[in-house]
C-alpha atoms as a PDB file:
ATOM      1  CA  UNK A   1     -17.602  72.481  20.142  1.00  0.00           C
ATOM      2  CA  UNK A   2     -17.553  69.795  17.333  1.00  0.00           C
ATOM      3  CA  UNK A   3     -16.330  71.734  14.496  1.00  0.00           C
ATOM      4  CA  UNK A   4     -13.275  72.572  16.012  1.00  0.00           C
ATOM      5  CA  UNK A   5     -11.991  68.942  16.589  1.00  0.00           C
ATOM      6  CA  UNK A   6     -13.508  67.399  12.869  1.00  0.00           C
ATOM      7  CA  UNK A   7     -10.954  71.080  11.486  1.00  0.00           C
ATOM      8  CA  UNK A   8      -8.233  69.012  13.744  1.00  0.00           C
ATOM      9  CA  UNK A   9      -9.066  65.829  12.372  1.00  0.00           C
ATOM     10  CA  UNK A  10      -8.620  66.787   8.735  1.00  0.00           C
ATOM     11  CA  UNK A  11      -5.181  68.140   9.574  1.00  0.00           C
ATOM     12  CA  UNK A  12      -2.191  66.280   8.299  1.00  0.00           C
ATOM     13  CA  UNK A  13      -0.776  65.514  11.386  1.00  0.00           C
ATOM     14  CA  UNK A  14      -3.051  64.934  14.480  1.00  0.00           C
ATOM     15  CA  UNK A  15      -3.483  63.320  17.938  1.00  0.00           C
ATOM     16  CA  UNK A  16      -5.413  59.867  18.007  1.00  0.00           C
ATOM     17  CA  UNK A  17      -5.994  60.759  21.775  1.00  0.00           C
ATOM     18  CA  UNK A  18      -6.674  63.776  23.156  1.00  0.00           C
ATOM     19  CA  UNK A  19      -5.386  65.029  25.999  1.00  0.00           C
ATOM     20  CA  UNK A  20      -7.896  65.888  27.813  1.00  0.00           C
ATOM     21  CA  UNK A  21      -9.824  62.675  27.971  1.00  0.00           C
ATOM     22  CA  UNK A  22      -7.251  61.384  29.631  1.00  0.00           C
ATOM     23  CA  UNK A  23      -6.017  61.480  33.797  1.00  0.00           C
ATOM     24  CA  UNK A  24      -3.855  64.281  33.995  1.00  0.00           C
ATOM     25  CA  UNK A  25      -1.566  62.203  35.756  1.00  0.00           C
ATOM     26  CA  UNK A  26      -1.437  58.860  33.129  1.00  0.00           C
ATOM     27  CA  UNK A  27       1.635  58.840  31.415  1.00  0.00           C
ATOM     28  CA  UNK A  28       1.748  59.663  27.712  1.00  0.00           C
ATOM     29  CA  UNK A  29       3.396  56.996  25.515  1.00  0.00           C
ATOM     30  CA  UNK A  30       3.913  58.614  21.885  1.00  0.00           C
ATOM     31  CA  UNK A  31       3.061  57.126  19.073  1.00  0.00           C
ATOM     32  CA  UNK A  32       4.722  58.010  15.644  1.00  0.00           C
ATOM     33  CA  UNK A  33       2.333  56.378  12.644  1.00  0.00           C
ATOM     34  CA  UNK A  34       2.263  56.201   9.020  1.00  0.00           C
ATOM     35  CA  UNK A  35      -1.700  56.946   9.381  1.00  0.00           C
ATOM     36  CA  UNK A  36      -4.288  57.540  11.988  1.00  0.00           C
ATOM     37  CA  UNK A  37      -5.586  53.526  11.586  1.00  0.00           C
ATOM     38  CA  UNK A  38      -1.857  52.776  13.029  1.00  0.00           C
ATOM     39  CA  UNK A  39      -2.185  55.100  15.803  1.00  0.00           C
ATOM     40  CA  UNK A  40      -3.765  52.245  18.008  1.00  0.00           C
ATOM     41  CA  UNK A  41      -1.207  48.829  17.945  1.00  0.00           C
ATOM     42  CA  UNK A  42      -3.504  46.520  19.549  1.00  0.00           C
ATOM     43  CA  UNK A  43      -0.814  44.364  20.832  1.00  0.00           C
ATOM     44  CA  UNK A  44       1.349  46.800  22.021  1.00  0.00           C
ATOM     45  CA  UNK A  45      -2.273  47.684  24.693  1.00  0.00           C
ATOM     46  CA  UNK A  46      -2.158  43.879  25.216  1.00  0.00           C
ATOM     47  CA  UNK A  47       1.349  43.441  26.470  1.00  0.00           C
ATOM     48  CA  UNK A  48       0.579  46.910  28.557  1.00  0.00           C
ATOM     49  CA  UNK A  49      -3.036  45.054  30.003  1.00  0.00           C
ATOM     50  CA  UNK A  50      -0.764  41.856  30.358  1.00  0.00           C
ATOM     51  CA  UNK A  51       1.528  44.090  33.240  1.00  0.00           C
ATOM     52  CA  UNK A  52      -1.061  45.567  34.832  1.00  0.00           C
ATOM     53  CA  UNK A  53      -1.284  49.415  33.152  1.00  0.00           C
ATOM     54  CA  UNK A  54      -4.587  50.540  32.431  1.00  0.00           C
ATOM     55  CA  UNK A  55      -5.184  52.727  29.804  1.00  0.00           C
ATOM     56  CA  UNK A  56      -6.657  56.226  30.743  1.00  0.00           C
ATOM     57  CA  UNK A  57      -5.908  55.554  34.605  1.00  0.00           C
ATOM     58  CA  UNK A  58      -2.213  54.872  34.166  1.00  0.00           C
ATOM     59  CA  UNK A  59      -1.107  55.886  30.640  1.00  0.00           C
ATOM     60  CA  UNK A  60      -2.631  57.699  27.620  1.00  0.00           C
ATOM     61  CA  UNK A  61      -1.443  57.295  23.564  1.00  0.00           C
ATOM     62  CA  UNK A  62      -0.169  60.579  22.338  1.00  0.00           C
ATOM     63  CA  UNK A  63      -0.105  59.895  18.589  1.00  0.00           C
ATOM     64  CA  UNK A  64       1.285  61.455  15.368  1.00  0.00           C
ATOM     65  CA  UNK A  65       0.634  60.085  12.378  1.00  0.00           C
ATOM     66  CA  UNK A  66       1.656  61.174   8.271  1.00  0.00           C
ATOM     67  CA  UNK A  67      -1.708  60.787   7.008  1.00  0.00           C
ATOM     68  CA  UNK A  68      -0.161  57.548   5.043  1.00  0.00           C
ATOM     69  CA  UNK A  69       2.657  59.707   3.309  1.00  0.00           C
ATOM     70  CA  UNK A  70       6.321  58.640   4.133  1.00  0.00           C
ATOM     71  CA  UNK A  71       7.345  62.047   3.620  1.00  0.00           C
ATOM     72  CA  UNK A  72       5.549  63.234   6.607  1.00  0.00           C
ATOM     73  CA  UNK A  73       7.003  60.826   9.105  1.00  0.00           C
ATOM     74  CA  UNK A  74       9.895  63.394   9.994  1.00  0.00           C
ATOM     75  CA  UNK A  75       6.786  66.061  10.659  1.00  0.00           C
ATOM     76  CA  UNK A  76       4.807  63.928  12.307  1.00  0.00           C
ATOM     77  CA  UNK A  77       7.975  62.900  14.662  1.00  0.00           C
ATOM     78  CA  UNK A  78       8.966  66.405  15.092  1.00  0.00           C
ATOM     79  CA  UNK A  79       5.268  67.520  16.094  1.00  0.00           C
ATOM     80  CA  UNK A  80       5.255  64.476  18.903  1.00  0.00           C
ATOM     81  CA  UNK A  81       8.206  65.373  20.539  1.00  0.00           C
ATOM     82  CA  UNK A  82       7.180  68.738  20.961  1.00  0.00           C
ATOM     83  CA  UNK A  83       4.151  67.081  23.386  1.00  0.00           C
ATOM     84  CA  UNK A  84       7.055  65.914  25.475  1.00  0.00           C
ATOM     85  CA  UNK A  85       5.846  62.029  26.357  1.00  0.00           C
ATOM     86  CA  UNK A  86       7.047  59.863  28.921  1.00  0.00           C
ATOM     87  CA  UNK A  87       7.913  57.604  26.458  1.00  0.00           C
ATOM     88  CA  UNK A  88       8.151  57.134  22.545  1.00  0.00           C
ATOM     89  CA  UNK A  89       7.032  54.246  20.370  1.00  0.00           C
ATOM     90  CA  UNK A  90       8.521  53.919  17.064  1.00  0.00           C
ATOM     91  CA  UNK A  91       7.299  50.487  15.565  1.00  0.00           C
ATOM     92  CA  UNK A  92       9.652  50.560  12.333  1.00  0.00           C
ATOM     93  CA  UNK A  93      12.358  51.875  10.584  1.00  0.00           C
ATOM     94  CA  UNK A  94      11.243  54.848   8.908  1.00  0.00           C
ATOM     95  CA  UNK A  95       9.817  55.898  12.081  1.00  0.00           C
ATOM     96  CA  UNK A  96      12.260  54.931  14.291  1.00  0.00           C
ATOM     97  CA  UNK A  97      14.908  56.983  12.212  1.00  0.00           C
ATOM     98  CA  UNK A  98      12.665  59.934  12.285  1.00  0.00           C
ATOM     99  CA  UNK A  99      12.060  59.879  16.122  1.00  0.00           C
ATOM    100  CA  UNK A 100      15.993  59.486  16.762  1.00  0.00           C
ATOM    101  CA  UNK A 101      16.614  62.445  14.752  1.00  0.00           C
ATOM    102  CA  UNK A 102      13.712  64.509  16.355  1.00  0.00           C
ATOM    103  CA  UNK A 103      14.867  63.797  20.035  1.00  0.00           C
ATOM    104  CA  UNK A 104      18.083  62.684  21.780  1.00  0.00           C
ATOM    105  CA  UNK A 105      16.548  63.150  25.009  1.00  0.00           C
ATOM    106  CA  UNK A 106      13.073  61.290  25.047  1.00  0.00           C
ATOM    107  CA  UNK A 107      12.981  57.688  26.003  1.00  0.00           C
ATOM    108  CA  UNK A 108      12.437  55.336  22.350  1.00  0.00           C
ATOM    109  CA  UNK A 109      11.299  51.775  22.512  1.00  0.00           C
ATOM    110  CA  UNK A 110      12.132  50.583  18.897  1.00  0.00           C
ATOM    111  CA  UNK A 111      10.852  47.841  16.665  1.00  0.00           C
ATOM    112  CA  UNK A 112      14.013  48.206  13.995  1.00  0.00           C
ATOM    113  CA  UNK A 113      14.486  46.051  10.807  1.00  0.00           C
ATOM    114  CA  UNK A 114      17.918  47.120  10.509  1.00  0.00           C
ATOM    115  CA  UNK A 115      21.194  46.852  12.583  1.00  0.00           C
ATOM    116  CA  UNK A 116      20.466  49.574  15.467  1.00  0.00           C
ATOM    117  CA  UNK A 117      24.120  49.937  15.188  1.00  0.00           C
ATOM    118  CA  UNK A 118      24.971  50.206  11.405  1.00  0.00           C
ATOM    119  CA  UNK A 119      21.732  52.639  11.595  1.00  0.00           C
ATOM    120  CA  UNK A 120      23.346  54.676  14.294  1.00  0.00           C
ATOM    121  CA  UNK A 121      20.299  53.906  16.889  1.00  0.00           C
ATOM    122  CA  UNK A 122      22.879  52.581  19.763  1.00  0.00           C
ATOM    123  CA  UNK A 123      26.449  52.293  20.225  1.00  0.00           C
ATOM    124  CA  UNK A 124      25.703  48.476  21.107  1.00  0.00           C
ATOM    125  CA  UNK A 125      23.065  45.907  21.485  1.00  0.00           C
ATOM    126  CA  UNK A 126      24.313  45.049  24.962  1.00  0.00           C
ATOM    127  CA  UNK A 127      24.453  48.612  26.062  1.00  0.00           C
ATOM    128  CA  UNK A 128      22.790  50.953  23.633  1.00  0.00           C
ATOM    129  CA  UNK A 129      24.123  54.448  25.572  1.00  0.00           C
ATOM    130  CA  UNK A 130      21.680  56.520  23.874  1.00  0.00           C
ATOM    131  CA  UNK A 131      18.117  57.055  24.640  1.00  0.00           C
ATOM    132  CA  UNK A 132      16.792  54.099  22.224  1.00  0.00           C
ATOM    133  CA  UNK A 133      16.454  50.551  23.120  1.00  0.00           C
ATOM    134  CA  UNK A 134      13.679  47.834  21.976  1.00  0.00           C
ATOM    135  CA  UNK A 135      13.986  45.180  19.435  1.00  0.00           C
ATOM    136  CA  UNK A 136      15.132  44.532  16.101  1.00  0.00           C
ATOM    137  CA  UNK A 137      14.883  41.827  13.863  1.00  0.00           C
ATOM    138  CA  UNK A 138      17.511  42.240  11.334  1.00  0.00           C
ATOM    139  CA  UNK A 139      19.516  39.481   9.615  1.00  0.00           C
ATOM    140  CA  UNK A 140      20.756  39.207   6.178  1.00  0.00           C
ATOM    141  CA  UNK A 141      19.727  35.394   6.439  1.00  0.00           C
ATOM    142  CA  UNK A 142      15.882  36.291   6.131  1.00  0.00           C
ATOM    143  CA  UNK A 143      16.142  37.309   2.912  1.00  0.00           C
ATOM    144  CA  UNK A 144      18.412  34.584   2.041  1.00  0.00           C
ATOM    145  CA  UNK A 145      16.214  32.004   3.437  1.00  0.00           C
ATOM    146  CA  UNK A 146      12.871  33.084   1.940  1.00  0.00           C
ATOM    147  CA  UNK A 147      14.718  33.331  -1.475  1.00  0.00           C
ATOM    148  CA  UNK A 148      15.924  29.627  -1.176  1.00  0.00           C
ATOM    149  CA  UNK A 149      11.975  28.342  -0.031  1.00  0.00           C
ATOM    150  CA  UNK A 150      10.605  29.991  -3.367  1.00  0.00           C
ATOM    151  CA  UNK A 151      13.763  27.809  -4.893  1.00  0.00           C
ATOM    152  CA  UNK A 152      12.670  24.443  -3.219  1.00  0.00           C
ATOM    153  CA  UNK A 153       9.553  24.610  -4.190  1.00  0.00           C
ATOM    154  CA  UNK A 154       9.225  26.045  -7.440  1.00  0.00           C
ATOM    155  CA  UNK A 155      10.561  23.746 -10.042  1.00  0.00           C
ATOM    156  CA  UNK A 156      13.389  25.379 -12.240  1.00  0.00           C
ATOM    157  CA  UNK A 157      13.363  28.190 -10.846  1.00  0.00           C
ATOM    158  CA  UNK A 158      14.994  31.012 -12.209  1.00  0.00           C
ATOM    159  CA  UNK A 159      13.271  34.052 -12.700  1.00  0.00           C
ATOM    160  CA  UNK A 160      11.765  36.011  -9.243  1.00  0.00           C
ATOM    161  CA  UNK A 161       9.994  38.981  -8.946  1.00  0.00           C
ATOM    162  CA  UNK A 162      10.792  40.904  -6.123  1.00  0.00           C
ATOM    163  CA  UNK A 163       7.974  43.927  -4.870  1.00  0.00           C
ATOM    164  CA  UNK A 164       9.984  46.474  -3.712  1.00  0.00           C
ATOM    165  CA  UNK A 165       8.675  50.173  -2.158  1.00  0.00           C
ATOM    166  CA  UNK A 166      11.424  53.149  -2.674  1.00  0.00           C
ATOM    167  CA  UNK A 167       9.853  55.666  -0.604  1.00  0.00           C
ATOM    168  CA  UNK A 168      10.596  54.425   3.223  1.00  0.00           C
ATOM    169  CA  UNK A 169      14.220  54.561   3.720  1.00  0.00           C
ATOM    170  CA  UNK A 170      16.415  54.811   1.057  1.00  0.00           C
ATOM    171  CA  UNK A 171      19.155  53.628   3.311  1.00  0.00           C
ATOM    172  CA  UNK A 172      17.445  51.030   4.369  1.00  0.00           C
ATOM    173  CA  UNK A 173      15.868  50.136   1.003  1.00  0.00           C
ATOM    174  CA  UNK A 174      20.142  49.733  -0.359  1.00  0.00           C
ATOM    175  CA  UNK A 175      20.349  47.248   2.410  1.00  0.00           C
ATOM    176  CA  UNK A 176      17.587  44.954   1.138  1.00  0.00           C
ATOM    177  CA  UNK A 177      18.303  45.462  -2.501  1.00  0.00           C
ATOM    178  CA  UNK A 178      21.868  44.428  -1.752  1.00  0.00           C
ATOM    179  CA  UNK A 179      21.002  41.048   0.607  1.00  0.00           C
ATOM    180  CA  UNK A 180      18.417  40.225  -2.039  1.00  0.00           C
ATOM    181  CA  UNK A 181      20.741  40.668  -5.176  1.00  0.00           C
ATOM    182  CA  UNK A 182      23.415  38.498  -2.868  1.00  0.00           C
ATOM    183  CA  UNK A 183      21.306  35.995  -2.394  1.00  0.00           C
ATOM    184  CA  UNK A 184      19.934  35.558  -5.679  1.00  0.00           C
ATOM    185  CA  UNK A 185      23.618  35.076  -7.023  1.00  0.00           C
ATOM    186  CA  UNK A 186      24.225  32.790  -4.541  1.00  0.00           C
ATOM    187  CA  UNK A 187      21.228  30.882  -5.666  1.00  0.00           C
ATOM    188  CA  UNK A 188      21.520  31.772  -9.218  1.00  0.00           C
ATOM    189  CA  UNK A 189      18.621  33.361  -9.724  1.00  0.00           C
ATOM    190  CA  UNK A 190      17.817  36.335 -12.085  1.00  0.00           C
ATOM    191  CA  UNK A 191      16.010  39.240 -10.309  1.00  0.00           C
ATOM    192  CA  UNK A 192      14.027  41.974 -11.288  1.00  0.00           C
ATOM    193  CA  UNK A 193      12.541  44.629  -9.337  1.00  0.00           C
ATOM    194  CA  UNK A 194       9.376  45.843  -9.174  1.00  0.00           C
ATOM    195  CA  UNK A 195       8.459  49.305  -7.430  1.00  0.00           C
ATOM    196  CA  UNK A 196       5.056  49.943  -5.895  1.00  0.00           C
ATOM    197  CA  UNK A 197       4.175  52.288  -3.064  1.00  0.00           C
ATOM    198  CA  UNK A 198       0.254  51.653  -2.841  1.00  0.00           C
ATOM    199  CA  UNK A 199      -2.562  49.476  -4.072  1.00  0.00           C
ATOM    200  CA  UNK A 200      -2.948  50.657  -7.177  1.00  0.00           C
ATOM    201  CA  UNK A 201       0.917  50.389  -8.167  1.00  0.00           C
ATOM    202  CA  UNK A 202       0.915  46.611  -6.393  1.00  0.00           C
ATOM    203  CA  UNK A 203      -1.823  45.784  -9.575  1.00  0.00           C
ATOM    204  CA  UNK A 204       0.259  46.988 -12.389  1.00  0.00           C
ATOM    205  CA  UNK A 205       3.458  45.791 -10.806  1.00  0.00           C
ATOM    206  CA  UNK A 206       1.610  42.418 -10.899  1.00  0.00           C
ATOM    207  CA  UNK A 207       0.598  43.009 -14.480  1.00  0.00           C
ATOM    208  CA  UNK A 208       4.043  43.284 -14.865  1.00  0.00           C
ATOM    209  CA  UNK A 209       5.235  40.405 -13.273  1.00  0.00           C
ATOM    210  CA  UNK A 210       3.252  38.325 -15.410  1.00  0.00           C
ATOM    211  CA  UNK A 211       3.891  40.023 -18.758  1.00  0.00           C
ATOM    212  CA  UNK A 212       7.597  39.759 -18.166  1.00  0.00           C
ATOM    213  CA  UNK A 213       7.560  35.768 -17.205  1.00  0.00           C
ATOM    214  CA  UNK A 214       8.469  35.938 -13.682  1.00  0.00           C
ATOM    215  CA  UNK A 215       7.786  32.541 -11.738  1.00  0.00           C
ATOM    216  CA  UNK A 216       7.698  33.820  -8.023  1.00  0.00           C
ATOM    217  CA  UNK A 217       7.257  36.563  -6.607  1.00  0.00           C
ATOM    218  CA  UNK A 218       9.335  37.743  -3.141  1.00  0.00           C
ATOM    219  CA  UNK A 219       8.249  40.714  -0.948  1.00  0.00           C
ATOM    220  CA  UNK A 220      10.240  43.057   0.701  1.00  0.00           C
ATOM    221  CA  UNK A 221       9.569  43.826   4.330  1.00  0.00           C
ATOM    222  CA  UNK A 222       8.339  47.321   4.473  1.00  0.00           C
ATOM    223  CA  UNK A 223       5.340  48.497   6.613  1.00  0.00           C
ATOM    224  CA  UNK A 224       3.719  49.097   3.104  1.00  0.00           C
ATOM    225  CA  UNK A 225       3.409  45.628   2.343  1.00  0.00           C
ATOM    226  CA  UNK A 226       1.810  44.263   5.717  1.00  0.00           C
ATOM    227  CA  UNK A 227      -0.875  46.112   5.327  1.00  0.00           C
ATOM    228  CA  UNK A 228      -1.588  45.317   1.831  1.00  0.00           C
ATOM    229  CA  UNK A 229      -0.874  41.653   2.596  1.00  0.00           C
ATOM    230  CA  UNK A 230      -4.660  40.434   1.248  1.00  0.00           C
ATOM    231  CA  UNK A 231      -4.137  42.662  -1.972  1.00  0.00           C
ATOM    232  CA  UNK A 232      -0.408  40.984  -2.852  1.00  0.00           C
ATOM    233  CA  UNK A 233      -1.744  37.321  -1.748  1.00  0.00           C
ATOM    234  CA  UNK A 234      -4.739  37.458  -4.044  1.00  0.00           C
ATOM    235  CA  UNK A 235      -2.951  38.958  -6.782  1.00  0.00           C
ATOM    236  CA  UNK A 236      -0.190  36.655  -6.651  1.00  0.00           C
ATOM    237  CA  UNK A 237      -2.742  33.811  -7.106  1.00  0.00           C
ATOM    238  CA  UNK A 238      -4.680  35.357 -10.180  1.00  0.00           C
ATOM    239  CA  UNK A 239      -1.328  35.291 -11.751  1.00  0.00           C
ATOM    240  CA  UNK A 240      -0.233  31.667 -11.045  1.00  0.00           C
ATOM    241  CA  UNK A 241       2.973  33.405  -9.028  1.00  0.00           C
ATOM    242  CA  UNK A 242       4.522  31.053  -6.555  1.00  0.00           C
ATOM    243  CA  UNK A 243       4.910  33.726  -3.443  1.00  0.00           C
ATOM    244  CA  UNK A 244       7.017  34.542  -0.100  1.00  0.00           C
ATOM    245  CA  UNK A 245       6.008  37.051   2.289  1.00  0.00           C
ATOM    246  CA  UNK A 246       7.685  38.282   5.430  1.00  0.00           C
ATOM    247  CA  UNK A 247       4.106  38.673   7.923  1.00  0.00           C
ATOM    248  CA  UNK A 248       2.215  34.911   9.026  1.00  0.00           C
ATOM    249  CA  UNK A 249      -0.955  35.814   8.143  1.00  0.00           C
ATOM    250  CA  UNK A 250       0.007  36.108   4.428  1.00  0.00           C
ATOM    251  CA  UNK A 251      -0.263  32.181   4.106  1.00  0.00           C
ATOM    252  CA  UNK A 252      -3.972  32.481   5.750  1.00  0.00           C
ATOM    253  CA  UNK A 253      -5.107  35.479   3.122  1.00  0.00           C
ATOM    254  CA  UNK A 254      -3.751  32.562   0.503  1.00  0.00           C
ATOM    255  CA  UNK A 255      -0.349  33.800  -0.146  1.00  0.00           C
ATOM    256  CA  UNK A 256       1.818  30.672  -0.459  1.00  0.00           C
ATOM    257  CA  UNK A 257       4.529  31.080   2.172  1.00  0.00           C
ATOM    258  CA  UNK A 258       5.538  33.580   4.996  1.00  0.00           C
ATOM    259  CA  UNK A 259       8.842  33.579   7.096  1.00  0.00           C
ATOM    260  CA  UNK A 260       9.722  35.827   9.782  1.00  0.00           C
ATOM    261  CA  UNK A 261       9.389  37.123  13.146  1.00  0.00           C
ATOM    262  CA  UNK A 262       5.912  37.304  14.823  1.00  0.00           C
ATOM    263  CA  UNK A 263       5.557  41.046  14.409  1.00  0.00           C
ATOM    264  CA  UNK A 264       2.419  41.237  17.206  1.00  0.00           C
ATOM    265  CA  UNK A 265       4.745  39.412  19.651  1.00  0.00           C
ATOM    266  CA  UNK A 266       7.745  41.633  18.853  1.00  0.00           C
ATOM    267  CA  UNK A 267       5.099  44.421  19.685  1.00  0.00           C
ATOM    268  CA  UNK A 268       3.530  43.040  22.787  1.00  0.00           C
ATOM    269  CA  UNK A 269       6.748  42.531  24.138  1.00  0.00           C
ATOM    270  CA  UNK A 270       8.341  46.649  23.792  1.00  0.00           C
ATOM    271  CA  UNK A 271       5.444  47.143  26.400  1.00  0.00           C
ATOM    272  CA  UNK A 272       8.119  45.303  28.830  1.00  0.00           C
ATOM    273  CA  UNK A 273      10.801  48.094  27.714  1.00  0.00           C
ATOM    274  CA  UNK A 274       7.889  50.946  28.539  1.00  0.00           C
ATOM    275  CA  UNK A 275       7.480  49.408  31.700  1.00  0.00           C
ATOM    276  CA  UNK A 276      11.186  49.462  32.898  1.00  0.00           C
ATOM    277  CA  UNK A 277      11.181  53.122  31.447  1.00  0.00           C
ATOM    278  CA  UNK A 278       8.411  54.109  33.373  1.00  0.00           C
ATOM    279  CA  UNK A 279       9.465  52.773  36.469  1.00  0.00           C
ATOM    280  CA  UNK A 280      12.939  54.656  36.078  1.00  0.00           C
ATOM    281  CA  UNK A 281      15.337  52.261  33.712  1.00  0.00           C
ATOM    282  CA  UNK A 282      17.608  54.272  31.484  1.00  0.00           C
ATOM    283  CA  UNK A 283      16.774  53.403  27.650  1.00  0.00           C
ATOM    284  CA  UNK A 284      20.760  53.376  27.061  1.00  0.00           C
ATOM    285  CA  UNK A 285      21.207  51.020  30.011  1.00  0.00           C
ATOM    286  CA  UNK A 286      18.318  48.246  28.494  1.00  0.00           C
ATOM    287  CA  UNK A 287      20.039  45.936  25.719  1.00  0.00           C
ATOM    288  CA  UNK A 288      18.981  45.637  22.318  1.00  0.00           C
ATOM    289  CA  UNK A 289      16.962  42.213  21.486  1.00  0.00           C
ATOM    290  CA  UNK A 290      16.264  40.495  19.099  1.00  0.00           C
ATOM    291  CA  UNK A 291      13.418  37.513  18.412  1.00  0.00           C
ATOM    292  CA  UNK A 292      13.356  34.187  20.545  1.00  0.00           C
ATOM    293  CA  UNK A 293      12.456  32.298  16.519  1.00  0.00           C
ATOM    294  CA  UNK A 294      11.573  32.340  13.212  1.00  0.00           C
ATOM    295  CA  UNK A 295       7.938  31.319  12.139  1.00  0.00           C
ATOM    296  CA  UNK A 296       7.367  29.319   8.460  1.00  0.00           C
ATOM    297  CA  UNK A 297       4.295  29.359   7.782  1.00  0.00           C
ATOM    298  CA  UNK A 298       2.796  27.701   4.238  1.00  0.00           C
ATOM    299  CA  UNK A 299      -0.743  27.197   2.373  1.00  0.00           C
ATOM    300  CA  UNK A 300      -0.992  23.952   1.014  1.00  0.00           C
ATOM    301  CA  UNK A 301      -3.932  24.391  -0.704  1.00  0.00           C
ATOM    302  CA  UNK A 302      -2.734  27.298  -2.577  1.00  0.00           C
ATOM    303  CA  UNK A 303       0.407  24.966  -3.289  1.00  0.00           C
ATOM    304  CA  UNK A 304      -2.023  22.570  -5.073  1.00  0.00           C
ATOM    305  CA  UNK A 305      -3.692  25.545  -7.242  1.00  0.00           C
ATOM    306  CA  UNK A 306      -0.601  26.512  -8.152  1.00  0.00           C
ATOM    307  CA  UNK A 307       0.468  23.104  -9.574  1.00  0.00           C
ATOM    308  CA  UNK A 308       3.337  23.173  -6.893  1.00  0.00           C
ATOM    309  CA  UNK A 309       4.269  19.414  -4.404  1.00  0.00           C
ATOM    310  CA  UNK A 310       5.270  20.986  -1.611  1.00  0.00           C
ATOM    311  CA  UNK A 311       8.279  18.740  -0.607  1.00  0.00           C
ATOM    312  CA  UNK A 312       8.308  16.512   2.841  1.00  0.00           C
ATOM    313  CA  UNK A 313      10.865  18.182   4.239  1.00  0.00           C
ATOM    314  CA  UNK A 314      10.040  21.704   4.018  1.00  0.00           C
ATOM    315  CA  UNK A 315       6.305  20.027   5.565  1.00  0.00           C
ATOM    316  CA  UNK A 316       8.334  18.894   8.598  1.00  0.00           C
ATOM    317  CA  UNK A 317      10.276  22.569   8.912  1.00  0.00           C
ATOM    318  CA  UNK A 318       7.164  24.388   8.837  1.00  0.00           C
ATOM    319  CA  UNK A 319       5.476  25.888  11.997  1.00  0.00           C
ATOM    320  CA  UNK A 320       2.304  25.705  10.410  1.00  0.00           C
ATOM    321  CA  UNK A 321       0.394  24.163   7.565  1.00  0.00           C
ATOM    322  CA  UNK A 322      -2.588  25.475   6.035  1.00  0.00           C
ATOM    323  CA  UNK A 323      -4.788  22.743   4.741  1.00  0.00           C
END
């Protein structure tokens, strides 16, 4: 009996849980993932714990994932739909866009980093009158205020790399490109690009970076980047780059600075939108929401090997300091 599930597991596109280990009469919440480490969002089970669901008894994870390739995602959201969930999970853009397009029917708790609405997710965040609802985080003013940290800290600055992934979205890859280059004029900073999709591209953008003069480096917030958060943090160091990153554990891997939502919250919280669905709620009926704050978080220490004085101010604005 073995053989047959490791064939399954090698496929491109598989289920993280089977069905049959499940209760027949748990509720399957679909997962669409970039790869089959994704499949289980930890705090996505926590907010589910936090309401009482247990998992097995009362619901199961039916997942898809793309086997890390962003040109699977539309696969992988086609093949979940056809499992018919109670429920979909789409914990990003790219995926979120995929699901939409796969299924107009099937419940969608979203975690967007676009405007649902520009995107063509809802008709409105108070009353999205499709069947997607959930959060997004999307603001023009992120990128805008991580750009002008890297500015009040760096001395002089003028020149900032910024690590940039083309393969998600290209839509929503013009929307960042166009906030950034806004902001930067605004600023009056000079820009380059840099274009990595995986680990080894982050090292020779890097390389790069360095050979080309930049003084800071800013990441773009793609799913890409979060999980490579260590890699960019460490090489951003080994090049003296002053950085900004858009997940709070950046600062703690010894990134410089991170500013942004708090991603596991935003994800504990859809479990409230699963609930409701569960229970009966209509996804178009649920309004679109966005998060309660903004977290700054910044390394002091790697301030100091960097050369940089962190000024008092931005010390008193920060939600955390890492000594």
């Amino acid at each position: 009996m073995k053989a047959p599930v490791i064939a399954l597991c090698s496929a491109l596109v598989l289920p993280c849980t089977p069905a049959a280990a499940a209760d027949k009469a748990a509720a399957a919440i679909g997962i669409v993932a970039l790869s089959e480490r994704t499949c289980r969002n930890e705090p996505f089970l926590a907010g589910m714990r936090e309401l009482g669901y247990v998992e097995g008894r009362d619901f199961r994870i039916e997942c898809r994932h793309a086997a890390g390739r962003y040109d699977r995602v539309a696969e992988a959201a086609r093949d979940l739909v056809a499992t018919r969930p109670a429920v979909i999970l789409a914990l990003g853009q790219a995926f979120t866009t995929a699901v939409t397009r796969a299924t107009r029917e099937i419940p969608i708790v979203m975690v967007s980093s676009s405007d649902p609405v520009v995107a063509g997710f809802a008709a409105s965040y108070a009353r999205p009158g499709g069947n997607a609802t959930g959060y997004t985080y999307y603001g023009d003013q992120l990128t805008a205020k991580r750009l002008e940290l890297l500015k009040a800290i760096v001395p002089n600055l003028r020149h900032v790399a910024v690590l940039d992934n083309p393969e998600p979205s290209a839509t929503l890859r013009a929307i960042y490109l166009r906030d950034t280059r806004e902001a930067a004029r605004t600023l009056r900073l000079k820009i380059r690009i840099y274009a990595a999709r995986n680990e080894p591209e982050i090292d020779q953008a890097f390389h790069a970076m360095a050979r080309d003069g930049m003084q800071a480096v800013y990441t773009l917030p793609y799913v890409t980047f979060a999980d490579t958060a260590q890699l960019i943090a460490d090489r951003a160091r080994f090049h003296n780059l002053a950085s900004v990153h858009f997940v709070r554990r950046f600062p703690a891997f010894g990134g410089l600075m991170s500013y942004g939502p708090d991603y596991d919250m935003l994800h504990r919280r859809t479990a409230n939108y699963v609930d409701k669905i569960l229970k009966g709620a209509k996804p178009g009926e649920l309004p679109i929401d966005k998060p309660e704050r903004l977290e700054f978080v910044i390394n002091r220490s790697t301030a100091d090997e960097l050369g940089l004085t962190i000024p008092e101010n931005l010390l008193l604005r920060a939600d955390k300091v890492i000594e």
